[in-house]
PDB file of N, CA and C in Angstrom:
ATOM      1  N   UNK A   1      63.520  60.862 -10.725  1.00  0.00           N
ATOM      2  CA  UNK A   1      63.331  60.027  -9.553  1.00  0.00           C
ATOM      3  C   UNK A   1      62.874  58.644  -9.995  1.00  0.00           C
ATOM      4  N   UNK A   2      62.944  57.591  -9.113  1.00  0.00           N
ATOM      5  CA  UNK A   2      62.525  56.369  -9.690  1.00  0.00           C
ATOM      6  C   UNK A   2      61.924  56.024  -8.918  1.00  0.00           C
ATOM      7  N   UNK A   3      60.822  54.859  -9.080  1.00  0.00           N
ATOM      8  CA  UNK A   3      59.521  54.347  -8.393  1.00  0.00           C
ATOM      9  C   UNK A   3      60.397  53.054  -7.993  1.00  0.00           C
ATOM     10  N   UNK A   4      59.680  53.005  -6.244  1.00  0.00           N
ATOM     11  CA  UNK A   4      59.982  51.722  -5.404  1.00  0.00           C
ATOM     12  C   UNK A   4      59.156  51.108  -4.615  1.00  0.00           C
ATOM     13  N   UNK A   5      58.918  49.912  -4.503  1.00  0.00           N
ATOM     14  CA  UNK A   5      58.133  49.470  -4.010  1.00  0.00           C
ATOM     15  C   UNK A   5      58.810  49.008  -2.704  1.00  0.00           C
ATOM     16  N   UNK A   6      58.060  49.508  -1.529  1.00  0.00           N
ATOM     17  CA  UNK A   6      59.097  48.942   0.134  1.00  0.00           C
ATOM     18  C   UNK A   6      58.106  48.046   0.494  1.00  0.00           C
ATOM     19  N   UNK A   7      58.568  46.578   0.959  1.00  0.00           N
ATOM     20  CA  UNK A   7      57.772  45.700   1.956  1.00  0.00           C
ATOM     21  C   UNK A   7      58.430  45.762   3.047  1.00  0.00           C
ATOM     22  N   UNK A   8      57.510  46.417   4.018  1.00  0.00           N
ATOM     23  CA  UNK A   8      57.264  46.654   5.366  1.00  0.00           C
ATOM     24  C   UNK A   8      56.682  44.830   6.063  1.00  0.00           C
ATOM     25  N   UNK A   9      57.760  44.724   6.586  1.00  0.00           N
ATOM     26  CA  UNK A   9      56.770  43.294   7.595  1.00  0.00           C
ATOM     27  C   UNK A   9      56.411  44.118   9.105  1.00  0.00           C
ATOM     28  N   UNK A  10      55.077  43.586   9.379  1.00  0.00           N
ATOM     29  CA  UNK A  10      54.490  44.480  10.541  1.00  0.00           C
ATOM     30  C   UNK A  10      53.486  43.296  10.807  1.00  0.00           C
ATOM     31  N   UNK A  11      53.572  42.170  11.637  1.00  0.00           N
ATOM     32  CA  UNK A  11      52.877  41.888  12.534  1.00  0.00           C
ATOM     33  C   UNK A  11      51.395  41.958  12.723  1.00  0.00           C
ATOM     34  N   UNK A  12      50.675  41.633  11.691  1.00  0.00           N
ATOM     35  CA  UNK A  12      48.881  42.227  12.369  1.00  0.00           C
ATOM     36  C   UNK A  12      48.811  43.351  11.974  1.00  0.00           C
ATOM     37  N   UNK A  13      49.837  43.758  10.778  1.00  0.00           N
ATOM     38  CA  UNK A  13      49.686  45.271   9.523  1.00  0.00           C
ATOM     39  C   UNK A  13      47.405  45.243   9.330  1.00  0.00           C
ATOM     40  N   UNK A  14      47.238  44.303   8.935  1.00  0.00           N
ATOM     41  CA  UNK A  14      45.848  43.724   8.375  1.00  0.00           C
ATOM     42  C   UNK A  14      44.967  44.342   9.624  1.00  0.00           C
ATOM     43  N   UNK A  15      45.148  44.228  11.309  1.00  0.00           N
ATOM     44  CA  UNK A  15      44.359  44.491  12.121  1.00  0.00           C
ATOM     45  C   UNK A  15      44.738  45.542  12.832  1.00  0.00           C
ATOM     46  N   UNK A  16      45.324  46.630  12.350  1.00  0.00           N
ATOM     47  CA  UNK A  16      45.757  48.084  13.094  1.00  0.00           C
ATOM     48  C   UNK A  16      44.351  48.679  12.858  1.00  0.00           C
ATOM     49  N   UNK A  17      43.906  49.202  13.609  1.00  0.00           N
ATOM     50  CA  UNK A  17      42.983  49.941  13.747  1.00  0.00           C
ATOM     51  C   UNK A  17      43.123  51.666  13.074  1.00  0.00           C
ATOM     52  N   UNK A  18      42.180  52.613  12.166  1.00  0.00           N
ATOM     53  CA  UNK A  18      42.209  53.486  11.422  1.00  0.00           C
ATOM     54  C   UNK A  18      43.237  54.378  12.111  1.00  0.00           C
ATOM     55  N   UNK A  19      43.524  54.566  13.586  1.00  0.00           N
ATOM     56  CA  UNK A  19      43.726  55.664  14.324  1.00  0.00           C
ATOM     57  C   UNK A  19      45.563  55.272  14.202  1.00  0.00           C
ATOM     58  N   UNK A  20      45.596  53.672  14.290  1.00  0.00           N
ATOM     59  CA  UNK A  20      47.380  53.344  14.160  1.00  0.00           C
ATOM     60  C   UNK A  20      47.503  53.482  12.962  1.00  0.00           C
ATOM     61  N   UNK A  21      47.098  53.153  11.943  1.00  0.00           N
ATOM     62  CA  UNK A  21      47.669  53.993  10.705  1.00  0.00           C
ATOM     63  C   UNK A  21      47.637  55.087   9.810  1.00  0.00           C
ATOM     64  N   UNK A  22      46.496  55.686  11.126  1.00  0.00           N
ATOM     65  CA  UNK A  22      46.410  57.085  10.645  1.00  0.00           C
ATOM     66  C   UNK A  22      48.045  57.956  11.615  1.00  0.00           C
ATOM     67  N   UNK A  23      48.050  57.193  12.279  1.00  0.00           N
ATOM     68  CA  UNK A  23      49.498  57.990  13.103  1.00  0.00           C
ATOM     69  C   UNK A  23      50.639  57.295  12.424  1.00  0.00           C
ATOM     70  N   UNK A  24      50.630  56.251  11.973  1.00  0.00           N
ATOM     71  CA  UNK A  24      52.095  56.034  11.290  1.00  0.00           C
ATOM     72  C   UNK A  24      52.364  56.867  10.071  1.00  0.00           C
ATOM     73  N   UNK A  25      50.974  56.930   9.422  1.00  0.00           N
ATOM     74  CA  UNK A  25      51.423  57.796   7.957  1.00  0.00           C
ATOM     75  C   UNK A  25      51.574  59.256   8.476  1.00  0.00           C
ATOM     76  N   UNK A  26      51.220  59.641   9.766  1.00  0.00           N
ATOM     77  CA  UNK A  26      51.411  61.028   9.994  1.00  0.00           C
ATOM     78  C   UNK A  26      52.829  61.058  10.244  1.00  0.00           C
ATOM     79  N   UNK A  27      53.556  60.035  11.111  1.00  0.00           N
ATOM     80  CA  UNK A  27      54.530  59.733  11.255  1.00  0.00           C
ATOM     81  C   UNK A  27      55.817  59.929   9.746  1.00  0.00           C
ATOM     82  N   UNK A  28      55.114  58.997   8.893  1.00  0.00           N
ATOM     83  CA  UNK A  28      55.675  58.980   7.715  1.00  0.00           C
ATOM     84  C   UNK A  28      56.044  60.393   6.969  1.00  0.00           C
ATOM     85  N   UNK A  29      55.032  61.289   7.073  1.00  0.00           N
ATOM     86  CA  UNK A  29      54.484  62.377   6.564  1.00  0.00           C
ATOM     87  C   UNK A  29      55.296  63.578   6.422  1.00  0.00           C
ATOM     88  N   UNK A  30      55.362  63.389   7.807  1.00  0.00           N
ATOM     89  CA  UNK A  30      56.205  64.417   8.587  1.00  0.00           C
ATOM     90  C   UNK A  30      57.634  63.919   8.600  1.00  0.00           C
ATOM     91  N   UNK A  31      58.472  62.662   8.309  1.00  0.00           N
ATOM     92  CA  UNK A  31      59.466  63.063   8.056  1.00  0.00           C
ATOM     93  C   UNK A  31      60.010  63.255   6.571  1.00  0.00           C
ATOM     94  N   UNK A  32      58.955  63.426   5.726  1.00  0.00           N
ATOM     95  CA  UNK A  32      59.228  63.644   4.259  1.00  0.00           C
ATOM     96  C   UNK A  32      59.177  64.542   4.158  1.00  0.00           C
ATOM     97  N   UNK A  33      58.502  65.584   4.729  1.00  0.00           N
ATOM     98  CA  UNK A  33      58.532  66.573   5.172  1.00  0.00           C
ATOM     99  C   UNK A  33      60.081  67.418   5.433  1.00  0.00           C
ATOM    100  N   UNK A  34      60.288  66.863   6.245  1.00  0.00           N
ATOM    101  CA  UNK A  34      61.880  67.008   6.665  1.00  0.00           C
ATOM    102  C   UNK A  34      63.144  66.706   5.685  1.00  0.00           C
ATOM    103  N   UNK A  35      62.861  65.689   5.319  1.00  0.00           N
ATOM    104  CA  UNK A  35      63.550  65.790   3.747  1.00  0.00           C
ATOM    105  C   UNK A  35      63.190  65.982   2.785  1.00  0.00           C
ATOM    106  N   UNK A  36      62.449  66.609   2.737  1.00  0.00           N
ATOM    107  CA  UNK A  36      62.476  67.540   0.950  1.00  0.00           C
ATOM    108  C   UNK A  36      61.739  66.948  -0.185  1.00  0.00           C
ATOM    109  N   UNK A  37      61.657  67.721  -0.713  1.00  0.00           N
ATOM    110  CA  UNK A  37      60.955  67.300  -2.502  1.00  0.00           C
ATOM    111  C   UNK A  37      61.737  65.954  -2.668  1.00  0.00           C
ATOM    112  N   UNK A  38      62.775  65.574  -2.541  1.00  0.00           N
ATOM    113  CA  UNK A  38      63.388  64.461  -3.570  1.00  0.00           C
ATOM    114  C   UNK A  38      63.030  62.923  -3.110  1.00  0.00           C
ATOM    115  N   UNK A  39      61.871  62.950  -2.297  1.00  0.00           N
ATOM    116  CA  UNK A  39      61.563  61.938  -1.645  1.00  0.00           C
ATOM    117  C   UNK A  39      60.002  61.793  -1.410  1.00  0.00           C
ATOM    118  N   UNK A  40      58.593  60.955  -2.752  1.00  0.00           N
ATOM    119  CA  UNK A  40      57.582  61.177  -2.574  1.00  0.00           C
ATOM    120  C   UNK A  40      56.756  59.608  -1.953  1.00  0.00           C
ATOM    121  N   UNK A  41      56.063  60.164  -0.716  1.00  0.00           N
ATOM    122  CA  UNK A  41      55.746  58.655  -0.777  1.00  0.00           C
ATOM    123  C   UNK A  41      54.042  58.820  -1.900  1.00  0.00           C
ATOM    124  N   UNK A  42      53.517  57.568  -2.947  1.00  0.00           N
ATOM    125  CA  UNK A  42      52.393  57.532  -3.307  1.00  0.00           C
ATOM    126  C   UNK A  42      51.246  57.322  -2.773  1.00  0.00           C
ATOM    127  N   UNK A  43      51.502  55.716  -2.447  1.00  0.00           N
ATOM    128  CA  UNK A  43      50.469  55.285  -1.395  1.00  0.00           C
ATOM    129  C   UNK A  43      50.872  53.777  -1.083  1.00  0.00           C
ATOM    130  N   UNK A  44      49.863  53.367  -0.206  1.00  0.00           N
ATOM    131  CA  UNK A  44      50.356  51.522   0.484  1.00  0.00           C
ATOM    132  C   UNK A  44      49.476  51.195   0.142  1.00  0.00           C
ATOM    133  N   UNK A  45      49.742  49.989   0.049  1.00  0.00           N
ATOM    134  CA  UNK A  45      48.819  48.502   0.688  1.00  0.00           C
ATOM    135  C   UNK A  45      48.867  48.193   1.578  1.00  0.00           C
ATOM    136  N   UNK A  46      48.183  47.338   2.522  1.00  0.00           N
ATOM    137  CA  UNK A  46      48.154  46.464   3.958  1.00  0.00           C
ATOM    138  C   UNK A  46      47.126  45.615   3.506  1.00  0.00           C
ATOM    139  N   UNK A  47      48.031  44.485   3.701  1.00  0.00           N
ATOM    140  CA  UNK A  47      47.980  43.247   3.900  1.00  0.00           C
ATOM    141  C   UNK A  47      48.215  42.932   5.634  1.00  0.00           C
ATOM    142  N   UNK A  48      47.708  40.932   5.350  1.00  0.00           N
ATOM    143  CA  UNK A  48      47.976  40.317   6.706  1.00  0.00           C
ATOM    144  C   UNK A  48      48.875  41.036   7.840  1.00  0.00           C
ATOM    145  N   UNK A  49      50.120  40.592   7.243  1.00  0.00           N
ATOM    146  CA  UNK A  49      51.367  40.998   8.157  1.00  0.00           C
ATOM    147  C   UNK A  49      53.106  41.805   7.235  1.00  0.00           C
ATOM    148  N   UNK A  50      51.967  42.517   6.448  1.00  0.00           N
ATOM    149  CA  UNK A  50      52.735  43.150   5.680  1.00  0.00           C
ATOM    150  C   UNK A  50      52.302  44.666   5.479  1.00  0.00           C
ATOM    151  N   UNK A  51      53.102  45.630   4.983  1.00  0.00           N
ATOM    152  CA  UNK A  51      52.632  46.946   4.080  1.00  0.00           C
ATOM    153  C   UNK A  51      53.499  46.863   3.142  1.00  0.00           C
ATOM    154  N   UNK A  52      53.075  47.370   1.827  1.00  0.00           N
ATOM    155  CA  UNK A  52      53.883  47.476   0.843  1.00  0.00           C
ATOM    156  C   UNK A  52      53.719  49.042   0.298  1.00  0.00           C
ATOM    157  N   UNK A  53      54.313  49.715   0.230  1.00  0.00           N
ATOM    158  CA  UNK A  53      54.820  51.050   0.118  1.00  0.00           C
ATOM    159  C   UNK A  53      55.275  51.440  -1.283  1.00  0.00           C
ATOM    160  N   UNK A  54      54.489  52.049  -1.987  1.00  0.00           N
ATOM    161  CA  UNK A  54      55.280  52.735  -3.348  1.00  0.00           C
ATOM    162  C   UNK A  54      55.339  53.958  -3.343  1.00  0.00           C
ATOM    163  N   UNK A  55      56.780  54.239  -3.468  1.00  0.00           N
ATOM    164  CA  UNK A  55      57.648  55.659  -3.452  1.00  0.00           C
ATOM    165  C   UNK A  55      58.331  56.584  -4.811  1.00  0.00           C
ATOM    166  N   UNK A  56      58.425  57.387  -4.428  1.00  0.00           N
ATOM    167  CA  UNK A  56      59.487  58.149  -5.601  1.00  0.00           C
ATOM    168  C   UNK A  56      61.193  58.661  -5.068  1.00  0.00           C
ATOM    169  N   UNK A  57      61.953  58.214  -5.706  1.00  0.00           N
ATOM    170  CA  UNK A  57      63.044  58.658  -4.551  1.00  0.00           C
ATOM    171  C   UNK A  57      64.442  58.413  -5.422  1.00  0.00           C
ATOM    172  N   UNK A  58      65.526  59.326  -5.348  1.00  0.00           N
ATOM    173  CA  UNK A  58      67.021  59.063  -6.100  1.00  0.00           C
ATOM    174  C   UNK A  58      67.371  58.029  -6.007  1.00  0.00           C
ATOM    175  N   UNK A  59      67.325  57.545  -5.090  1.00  0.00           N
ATOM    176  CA  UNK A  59      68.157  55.964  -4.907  1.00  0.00           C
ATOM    177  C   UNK A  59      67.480  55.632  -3.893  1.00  0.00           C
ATOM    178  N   UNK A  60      67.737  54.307  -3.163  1.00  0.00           N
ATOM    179  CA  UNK A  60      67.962  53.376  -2.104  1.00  0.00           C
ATOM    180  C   UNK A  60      68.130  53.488  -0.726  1.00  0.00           C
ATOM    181  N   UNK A  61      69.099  54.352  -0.684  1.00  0.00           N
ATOM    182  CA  UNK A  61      69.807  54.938   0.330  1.00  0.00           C
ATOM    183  C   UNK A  61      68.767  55.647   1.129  1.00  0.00           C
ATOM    184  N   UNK A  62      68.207  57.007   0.435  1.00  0.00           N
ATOM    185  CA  UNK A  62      66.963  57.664   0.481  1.00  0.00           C
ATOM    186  C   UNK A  62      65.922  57.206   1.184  1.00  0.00           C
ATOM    187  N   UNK A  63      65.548  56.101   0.793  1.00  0.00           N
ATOM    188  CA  UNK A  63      64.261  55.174   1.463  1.00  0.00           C
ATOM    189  C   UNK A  63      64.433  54.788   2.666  1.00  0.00           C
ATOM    190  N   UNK A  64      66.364  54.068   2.754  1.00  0.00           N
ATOM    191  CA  UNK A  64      66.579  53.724   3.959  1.00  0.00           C
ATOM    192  C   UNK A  64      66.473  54.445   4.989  1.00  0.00           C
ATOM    193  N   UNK A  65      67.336  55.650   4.725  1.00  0.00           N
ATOM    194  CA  UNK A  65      67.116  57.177   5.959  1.00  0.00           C
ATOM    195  C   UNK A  65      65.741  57.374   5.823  1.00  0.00           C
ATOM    196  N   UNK A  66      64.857  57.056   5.322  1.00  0.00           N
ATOM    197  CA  UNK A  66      63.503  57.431   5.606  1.00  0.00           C
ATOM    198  C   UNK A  66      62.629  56.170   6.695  1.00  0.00           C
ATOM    199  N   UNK A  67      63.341  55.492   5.982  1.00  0.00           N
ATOM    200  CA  UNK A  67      62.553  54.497   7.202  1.00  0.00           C
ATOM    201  C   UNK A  67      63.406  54.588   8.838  1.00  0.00           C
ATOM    202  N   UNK A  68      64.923  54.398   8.513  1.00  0.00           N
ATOM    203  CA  UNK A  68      65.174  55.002   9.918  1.00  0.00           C
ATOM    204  C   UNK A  68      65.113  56.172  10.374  1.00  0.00           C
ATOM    205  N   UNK A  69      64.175  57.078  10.076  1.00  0.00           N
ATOM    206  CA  UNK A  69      63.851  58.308  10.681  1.00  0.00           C
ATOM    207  C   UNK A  69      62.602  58.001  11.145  1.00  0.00           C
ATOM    208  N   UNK A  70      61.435  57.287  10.610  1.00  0.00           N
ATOM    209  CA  UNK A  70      59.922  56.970  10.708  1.00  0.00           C
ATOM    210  C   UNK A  70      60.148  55.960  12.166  1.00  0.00           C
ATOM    211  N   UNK A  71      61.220  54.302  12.050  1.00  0.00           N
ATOM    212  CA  UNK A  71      60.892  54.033  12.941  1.00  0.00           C
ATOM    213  C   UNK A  71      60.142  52.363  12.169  1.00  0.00           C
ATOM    214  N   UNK A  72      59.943  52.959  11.092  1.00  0.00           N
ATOM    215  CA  UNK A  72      59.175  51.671  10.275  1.00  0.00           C
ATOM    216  C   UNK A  72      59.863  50.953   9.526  1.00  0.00           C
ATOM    217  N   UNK A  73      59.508  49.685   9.642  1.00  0.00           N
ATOM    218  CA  UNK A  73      60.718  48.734   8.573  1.00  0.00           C
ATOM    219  C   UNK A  73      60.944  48.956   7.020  1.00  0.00           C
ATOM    220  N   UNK A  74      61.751  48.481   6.305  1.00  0.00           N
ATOM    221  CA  UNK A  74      62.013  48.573   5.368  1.00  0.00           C
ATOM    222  C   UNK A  74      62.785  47.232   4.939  1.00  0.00           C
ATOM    223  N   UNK A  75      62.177  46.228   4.459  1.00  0.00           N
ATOM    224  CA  UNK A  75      62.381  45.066   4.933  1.00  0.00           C
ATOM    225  C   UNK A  75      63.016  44.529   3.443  1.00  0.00           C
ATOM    226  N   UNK A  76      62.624  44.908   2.264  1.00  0.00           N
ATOM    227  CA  UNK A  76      62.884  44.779   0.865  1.00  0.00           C
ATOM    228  C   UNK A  76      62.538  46.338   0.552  1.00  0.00           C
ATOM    229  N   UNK A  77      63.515  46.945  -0.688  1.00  0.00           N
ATOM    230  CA  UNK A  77      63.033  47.850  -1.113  1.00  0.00           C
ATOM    231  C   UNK A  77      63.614  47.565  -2.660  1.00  0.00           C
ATOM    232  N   UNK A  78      62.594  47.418  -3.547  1.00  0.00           N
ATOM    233  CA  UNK A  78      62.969  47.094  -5.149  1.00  0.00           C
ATOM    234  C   UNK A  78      62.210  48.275  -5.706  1.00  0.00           C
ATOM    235  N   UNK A  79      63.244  47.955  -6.971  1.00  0.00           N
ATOM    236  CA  UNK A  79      63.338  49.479  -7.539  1.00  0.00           C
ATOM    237  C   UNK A  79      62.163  48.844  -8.819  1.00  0.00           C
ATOM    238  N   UNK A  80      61.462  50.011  -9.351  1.00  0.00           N
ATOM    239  CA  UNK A  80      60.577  49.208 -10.742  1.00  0.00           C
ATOM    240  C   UNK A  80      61.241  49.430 -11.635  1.00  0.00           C
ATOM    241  N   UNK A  81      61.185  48.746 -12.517  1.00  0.00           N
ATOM    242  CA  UNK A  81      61.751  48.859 -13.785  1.00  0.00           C
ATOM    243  C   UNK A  81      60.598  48.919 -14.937  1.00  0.00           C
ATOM    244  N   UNK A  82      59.573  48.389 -14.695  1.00  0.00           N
ATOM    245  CA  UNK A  82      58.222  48.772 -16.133  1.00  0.00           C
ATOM    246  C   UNK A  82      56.902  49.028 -14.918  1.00  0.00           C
ATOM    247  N   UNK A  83      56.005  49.566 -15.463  1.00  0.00           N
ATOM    248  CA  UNK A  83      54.758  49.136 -14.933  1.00  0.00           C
ATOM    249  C   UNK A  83      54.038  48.050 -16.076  1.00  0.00           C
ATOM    250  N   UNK A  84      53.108  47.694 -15.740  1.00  0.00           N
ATOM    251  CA  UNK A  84      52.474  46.901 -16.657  1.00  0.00           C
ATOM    252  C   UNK A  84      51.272  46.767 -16.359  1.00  0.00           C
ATOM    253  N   UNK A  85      50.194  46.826 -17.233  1.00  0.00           N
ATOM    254  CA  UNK A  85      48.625  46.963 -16.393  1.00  0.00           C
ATOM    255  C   UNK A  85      48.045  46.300 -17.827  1.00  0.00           C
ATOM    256  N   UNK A  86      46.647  46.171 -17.702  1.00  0.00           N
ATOM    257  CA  UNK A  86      46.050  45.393 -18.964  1.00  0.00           C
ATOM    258  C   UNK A  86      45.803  46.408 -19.850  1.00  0.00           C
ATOM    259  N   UNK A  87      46.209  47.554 -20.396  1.00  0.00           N
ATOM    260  CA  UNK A  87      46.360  48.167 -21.133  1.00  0.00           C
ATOM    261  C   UNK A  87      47.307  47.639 -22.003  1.00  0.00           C
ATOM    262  N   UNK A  88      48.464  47.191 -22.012  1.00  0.00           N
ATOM    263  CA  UNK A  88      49.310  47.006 -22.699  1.00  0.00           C
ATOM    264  C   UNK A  88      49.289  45.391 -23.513  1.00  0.00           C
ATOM    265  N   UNK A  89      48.113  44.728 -23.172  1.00  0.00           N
ATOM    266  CA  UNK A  89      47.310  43.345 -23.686  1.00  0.00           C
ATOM    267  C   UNK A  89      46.738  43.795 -25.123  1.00  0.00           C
ATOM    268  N   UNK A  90      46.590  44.810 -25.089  1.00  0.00           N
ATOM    269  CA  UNK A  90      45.982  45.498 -26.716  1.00  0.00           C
ATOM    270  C   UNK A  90      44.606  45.679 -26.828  1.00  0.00           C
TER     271      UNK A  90
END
């Protein structure tokens, strides 16, 4: 599977209150649920007027039917190609 990062644009993402994004990720949850192992979400960020979403998933395609099943945007979805963290500074 390969790691993706989705930017979600959402409007006031930054001022949803615990209970709206505790129901979108239930939202989310449950339709990964529905499709299977080959599709993991990790975890987000929220920002201002953004979420950024890192996933595990075959392709592209995958992410897309996942977001049009959720309901939630999928506004960019790039694929990673390295991680890089200050470990690798020496």
């Amino acid at each position: 599977m390969l790691q993706y990062v989705i930017e979600r644009e959402i409007p006031g993402a930054g001022n949803l209150s615990d209970a709206e994004l505790q129901e979108a990720a239930r939202r989310s949850v449950g339709v990964l649920k529905e499709m299977g192992p080959e599709i993991r979400w990790l975890h987000s960020y929220v920002t201002g007027d953004k979420v950024y979403c890192v996933y595990l998933a075959p392709d592209e395609e995958t992410i897309r039917e996942h977001a049009r099943r959720t309901g939630l945007p999928a506004n960019r979805i790039s694929a990673v190609r390295r991680l890089l963290d200050p470990s690798v500074a020496g």
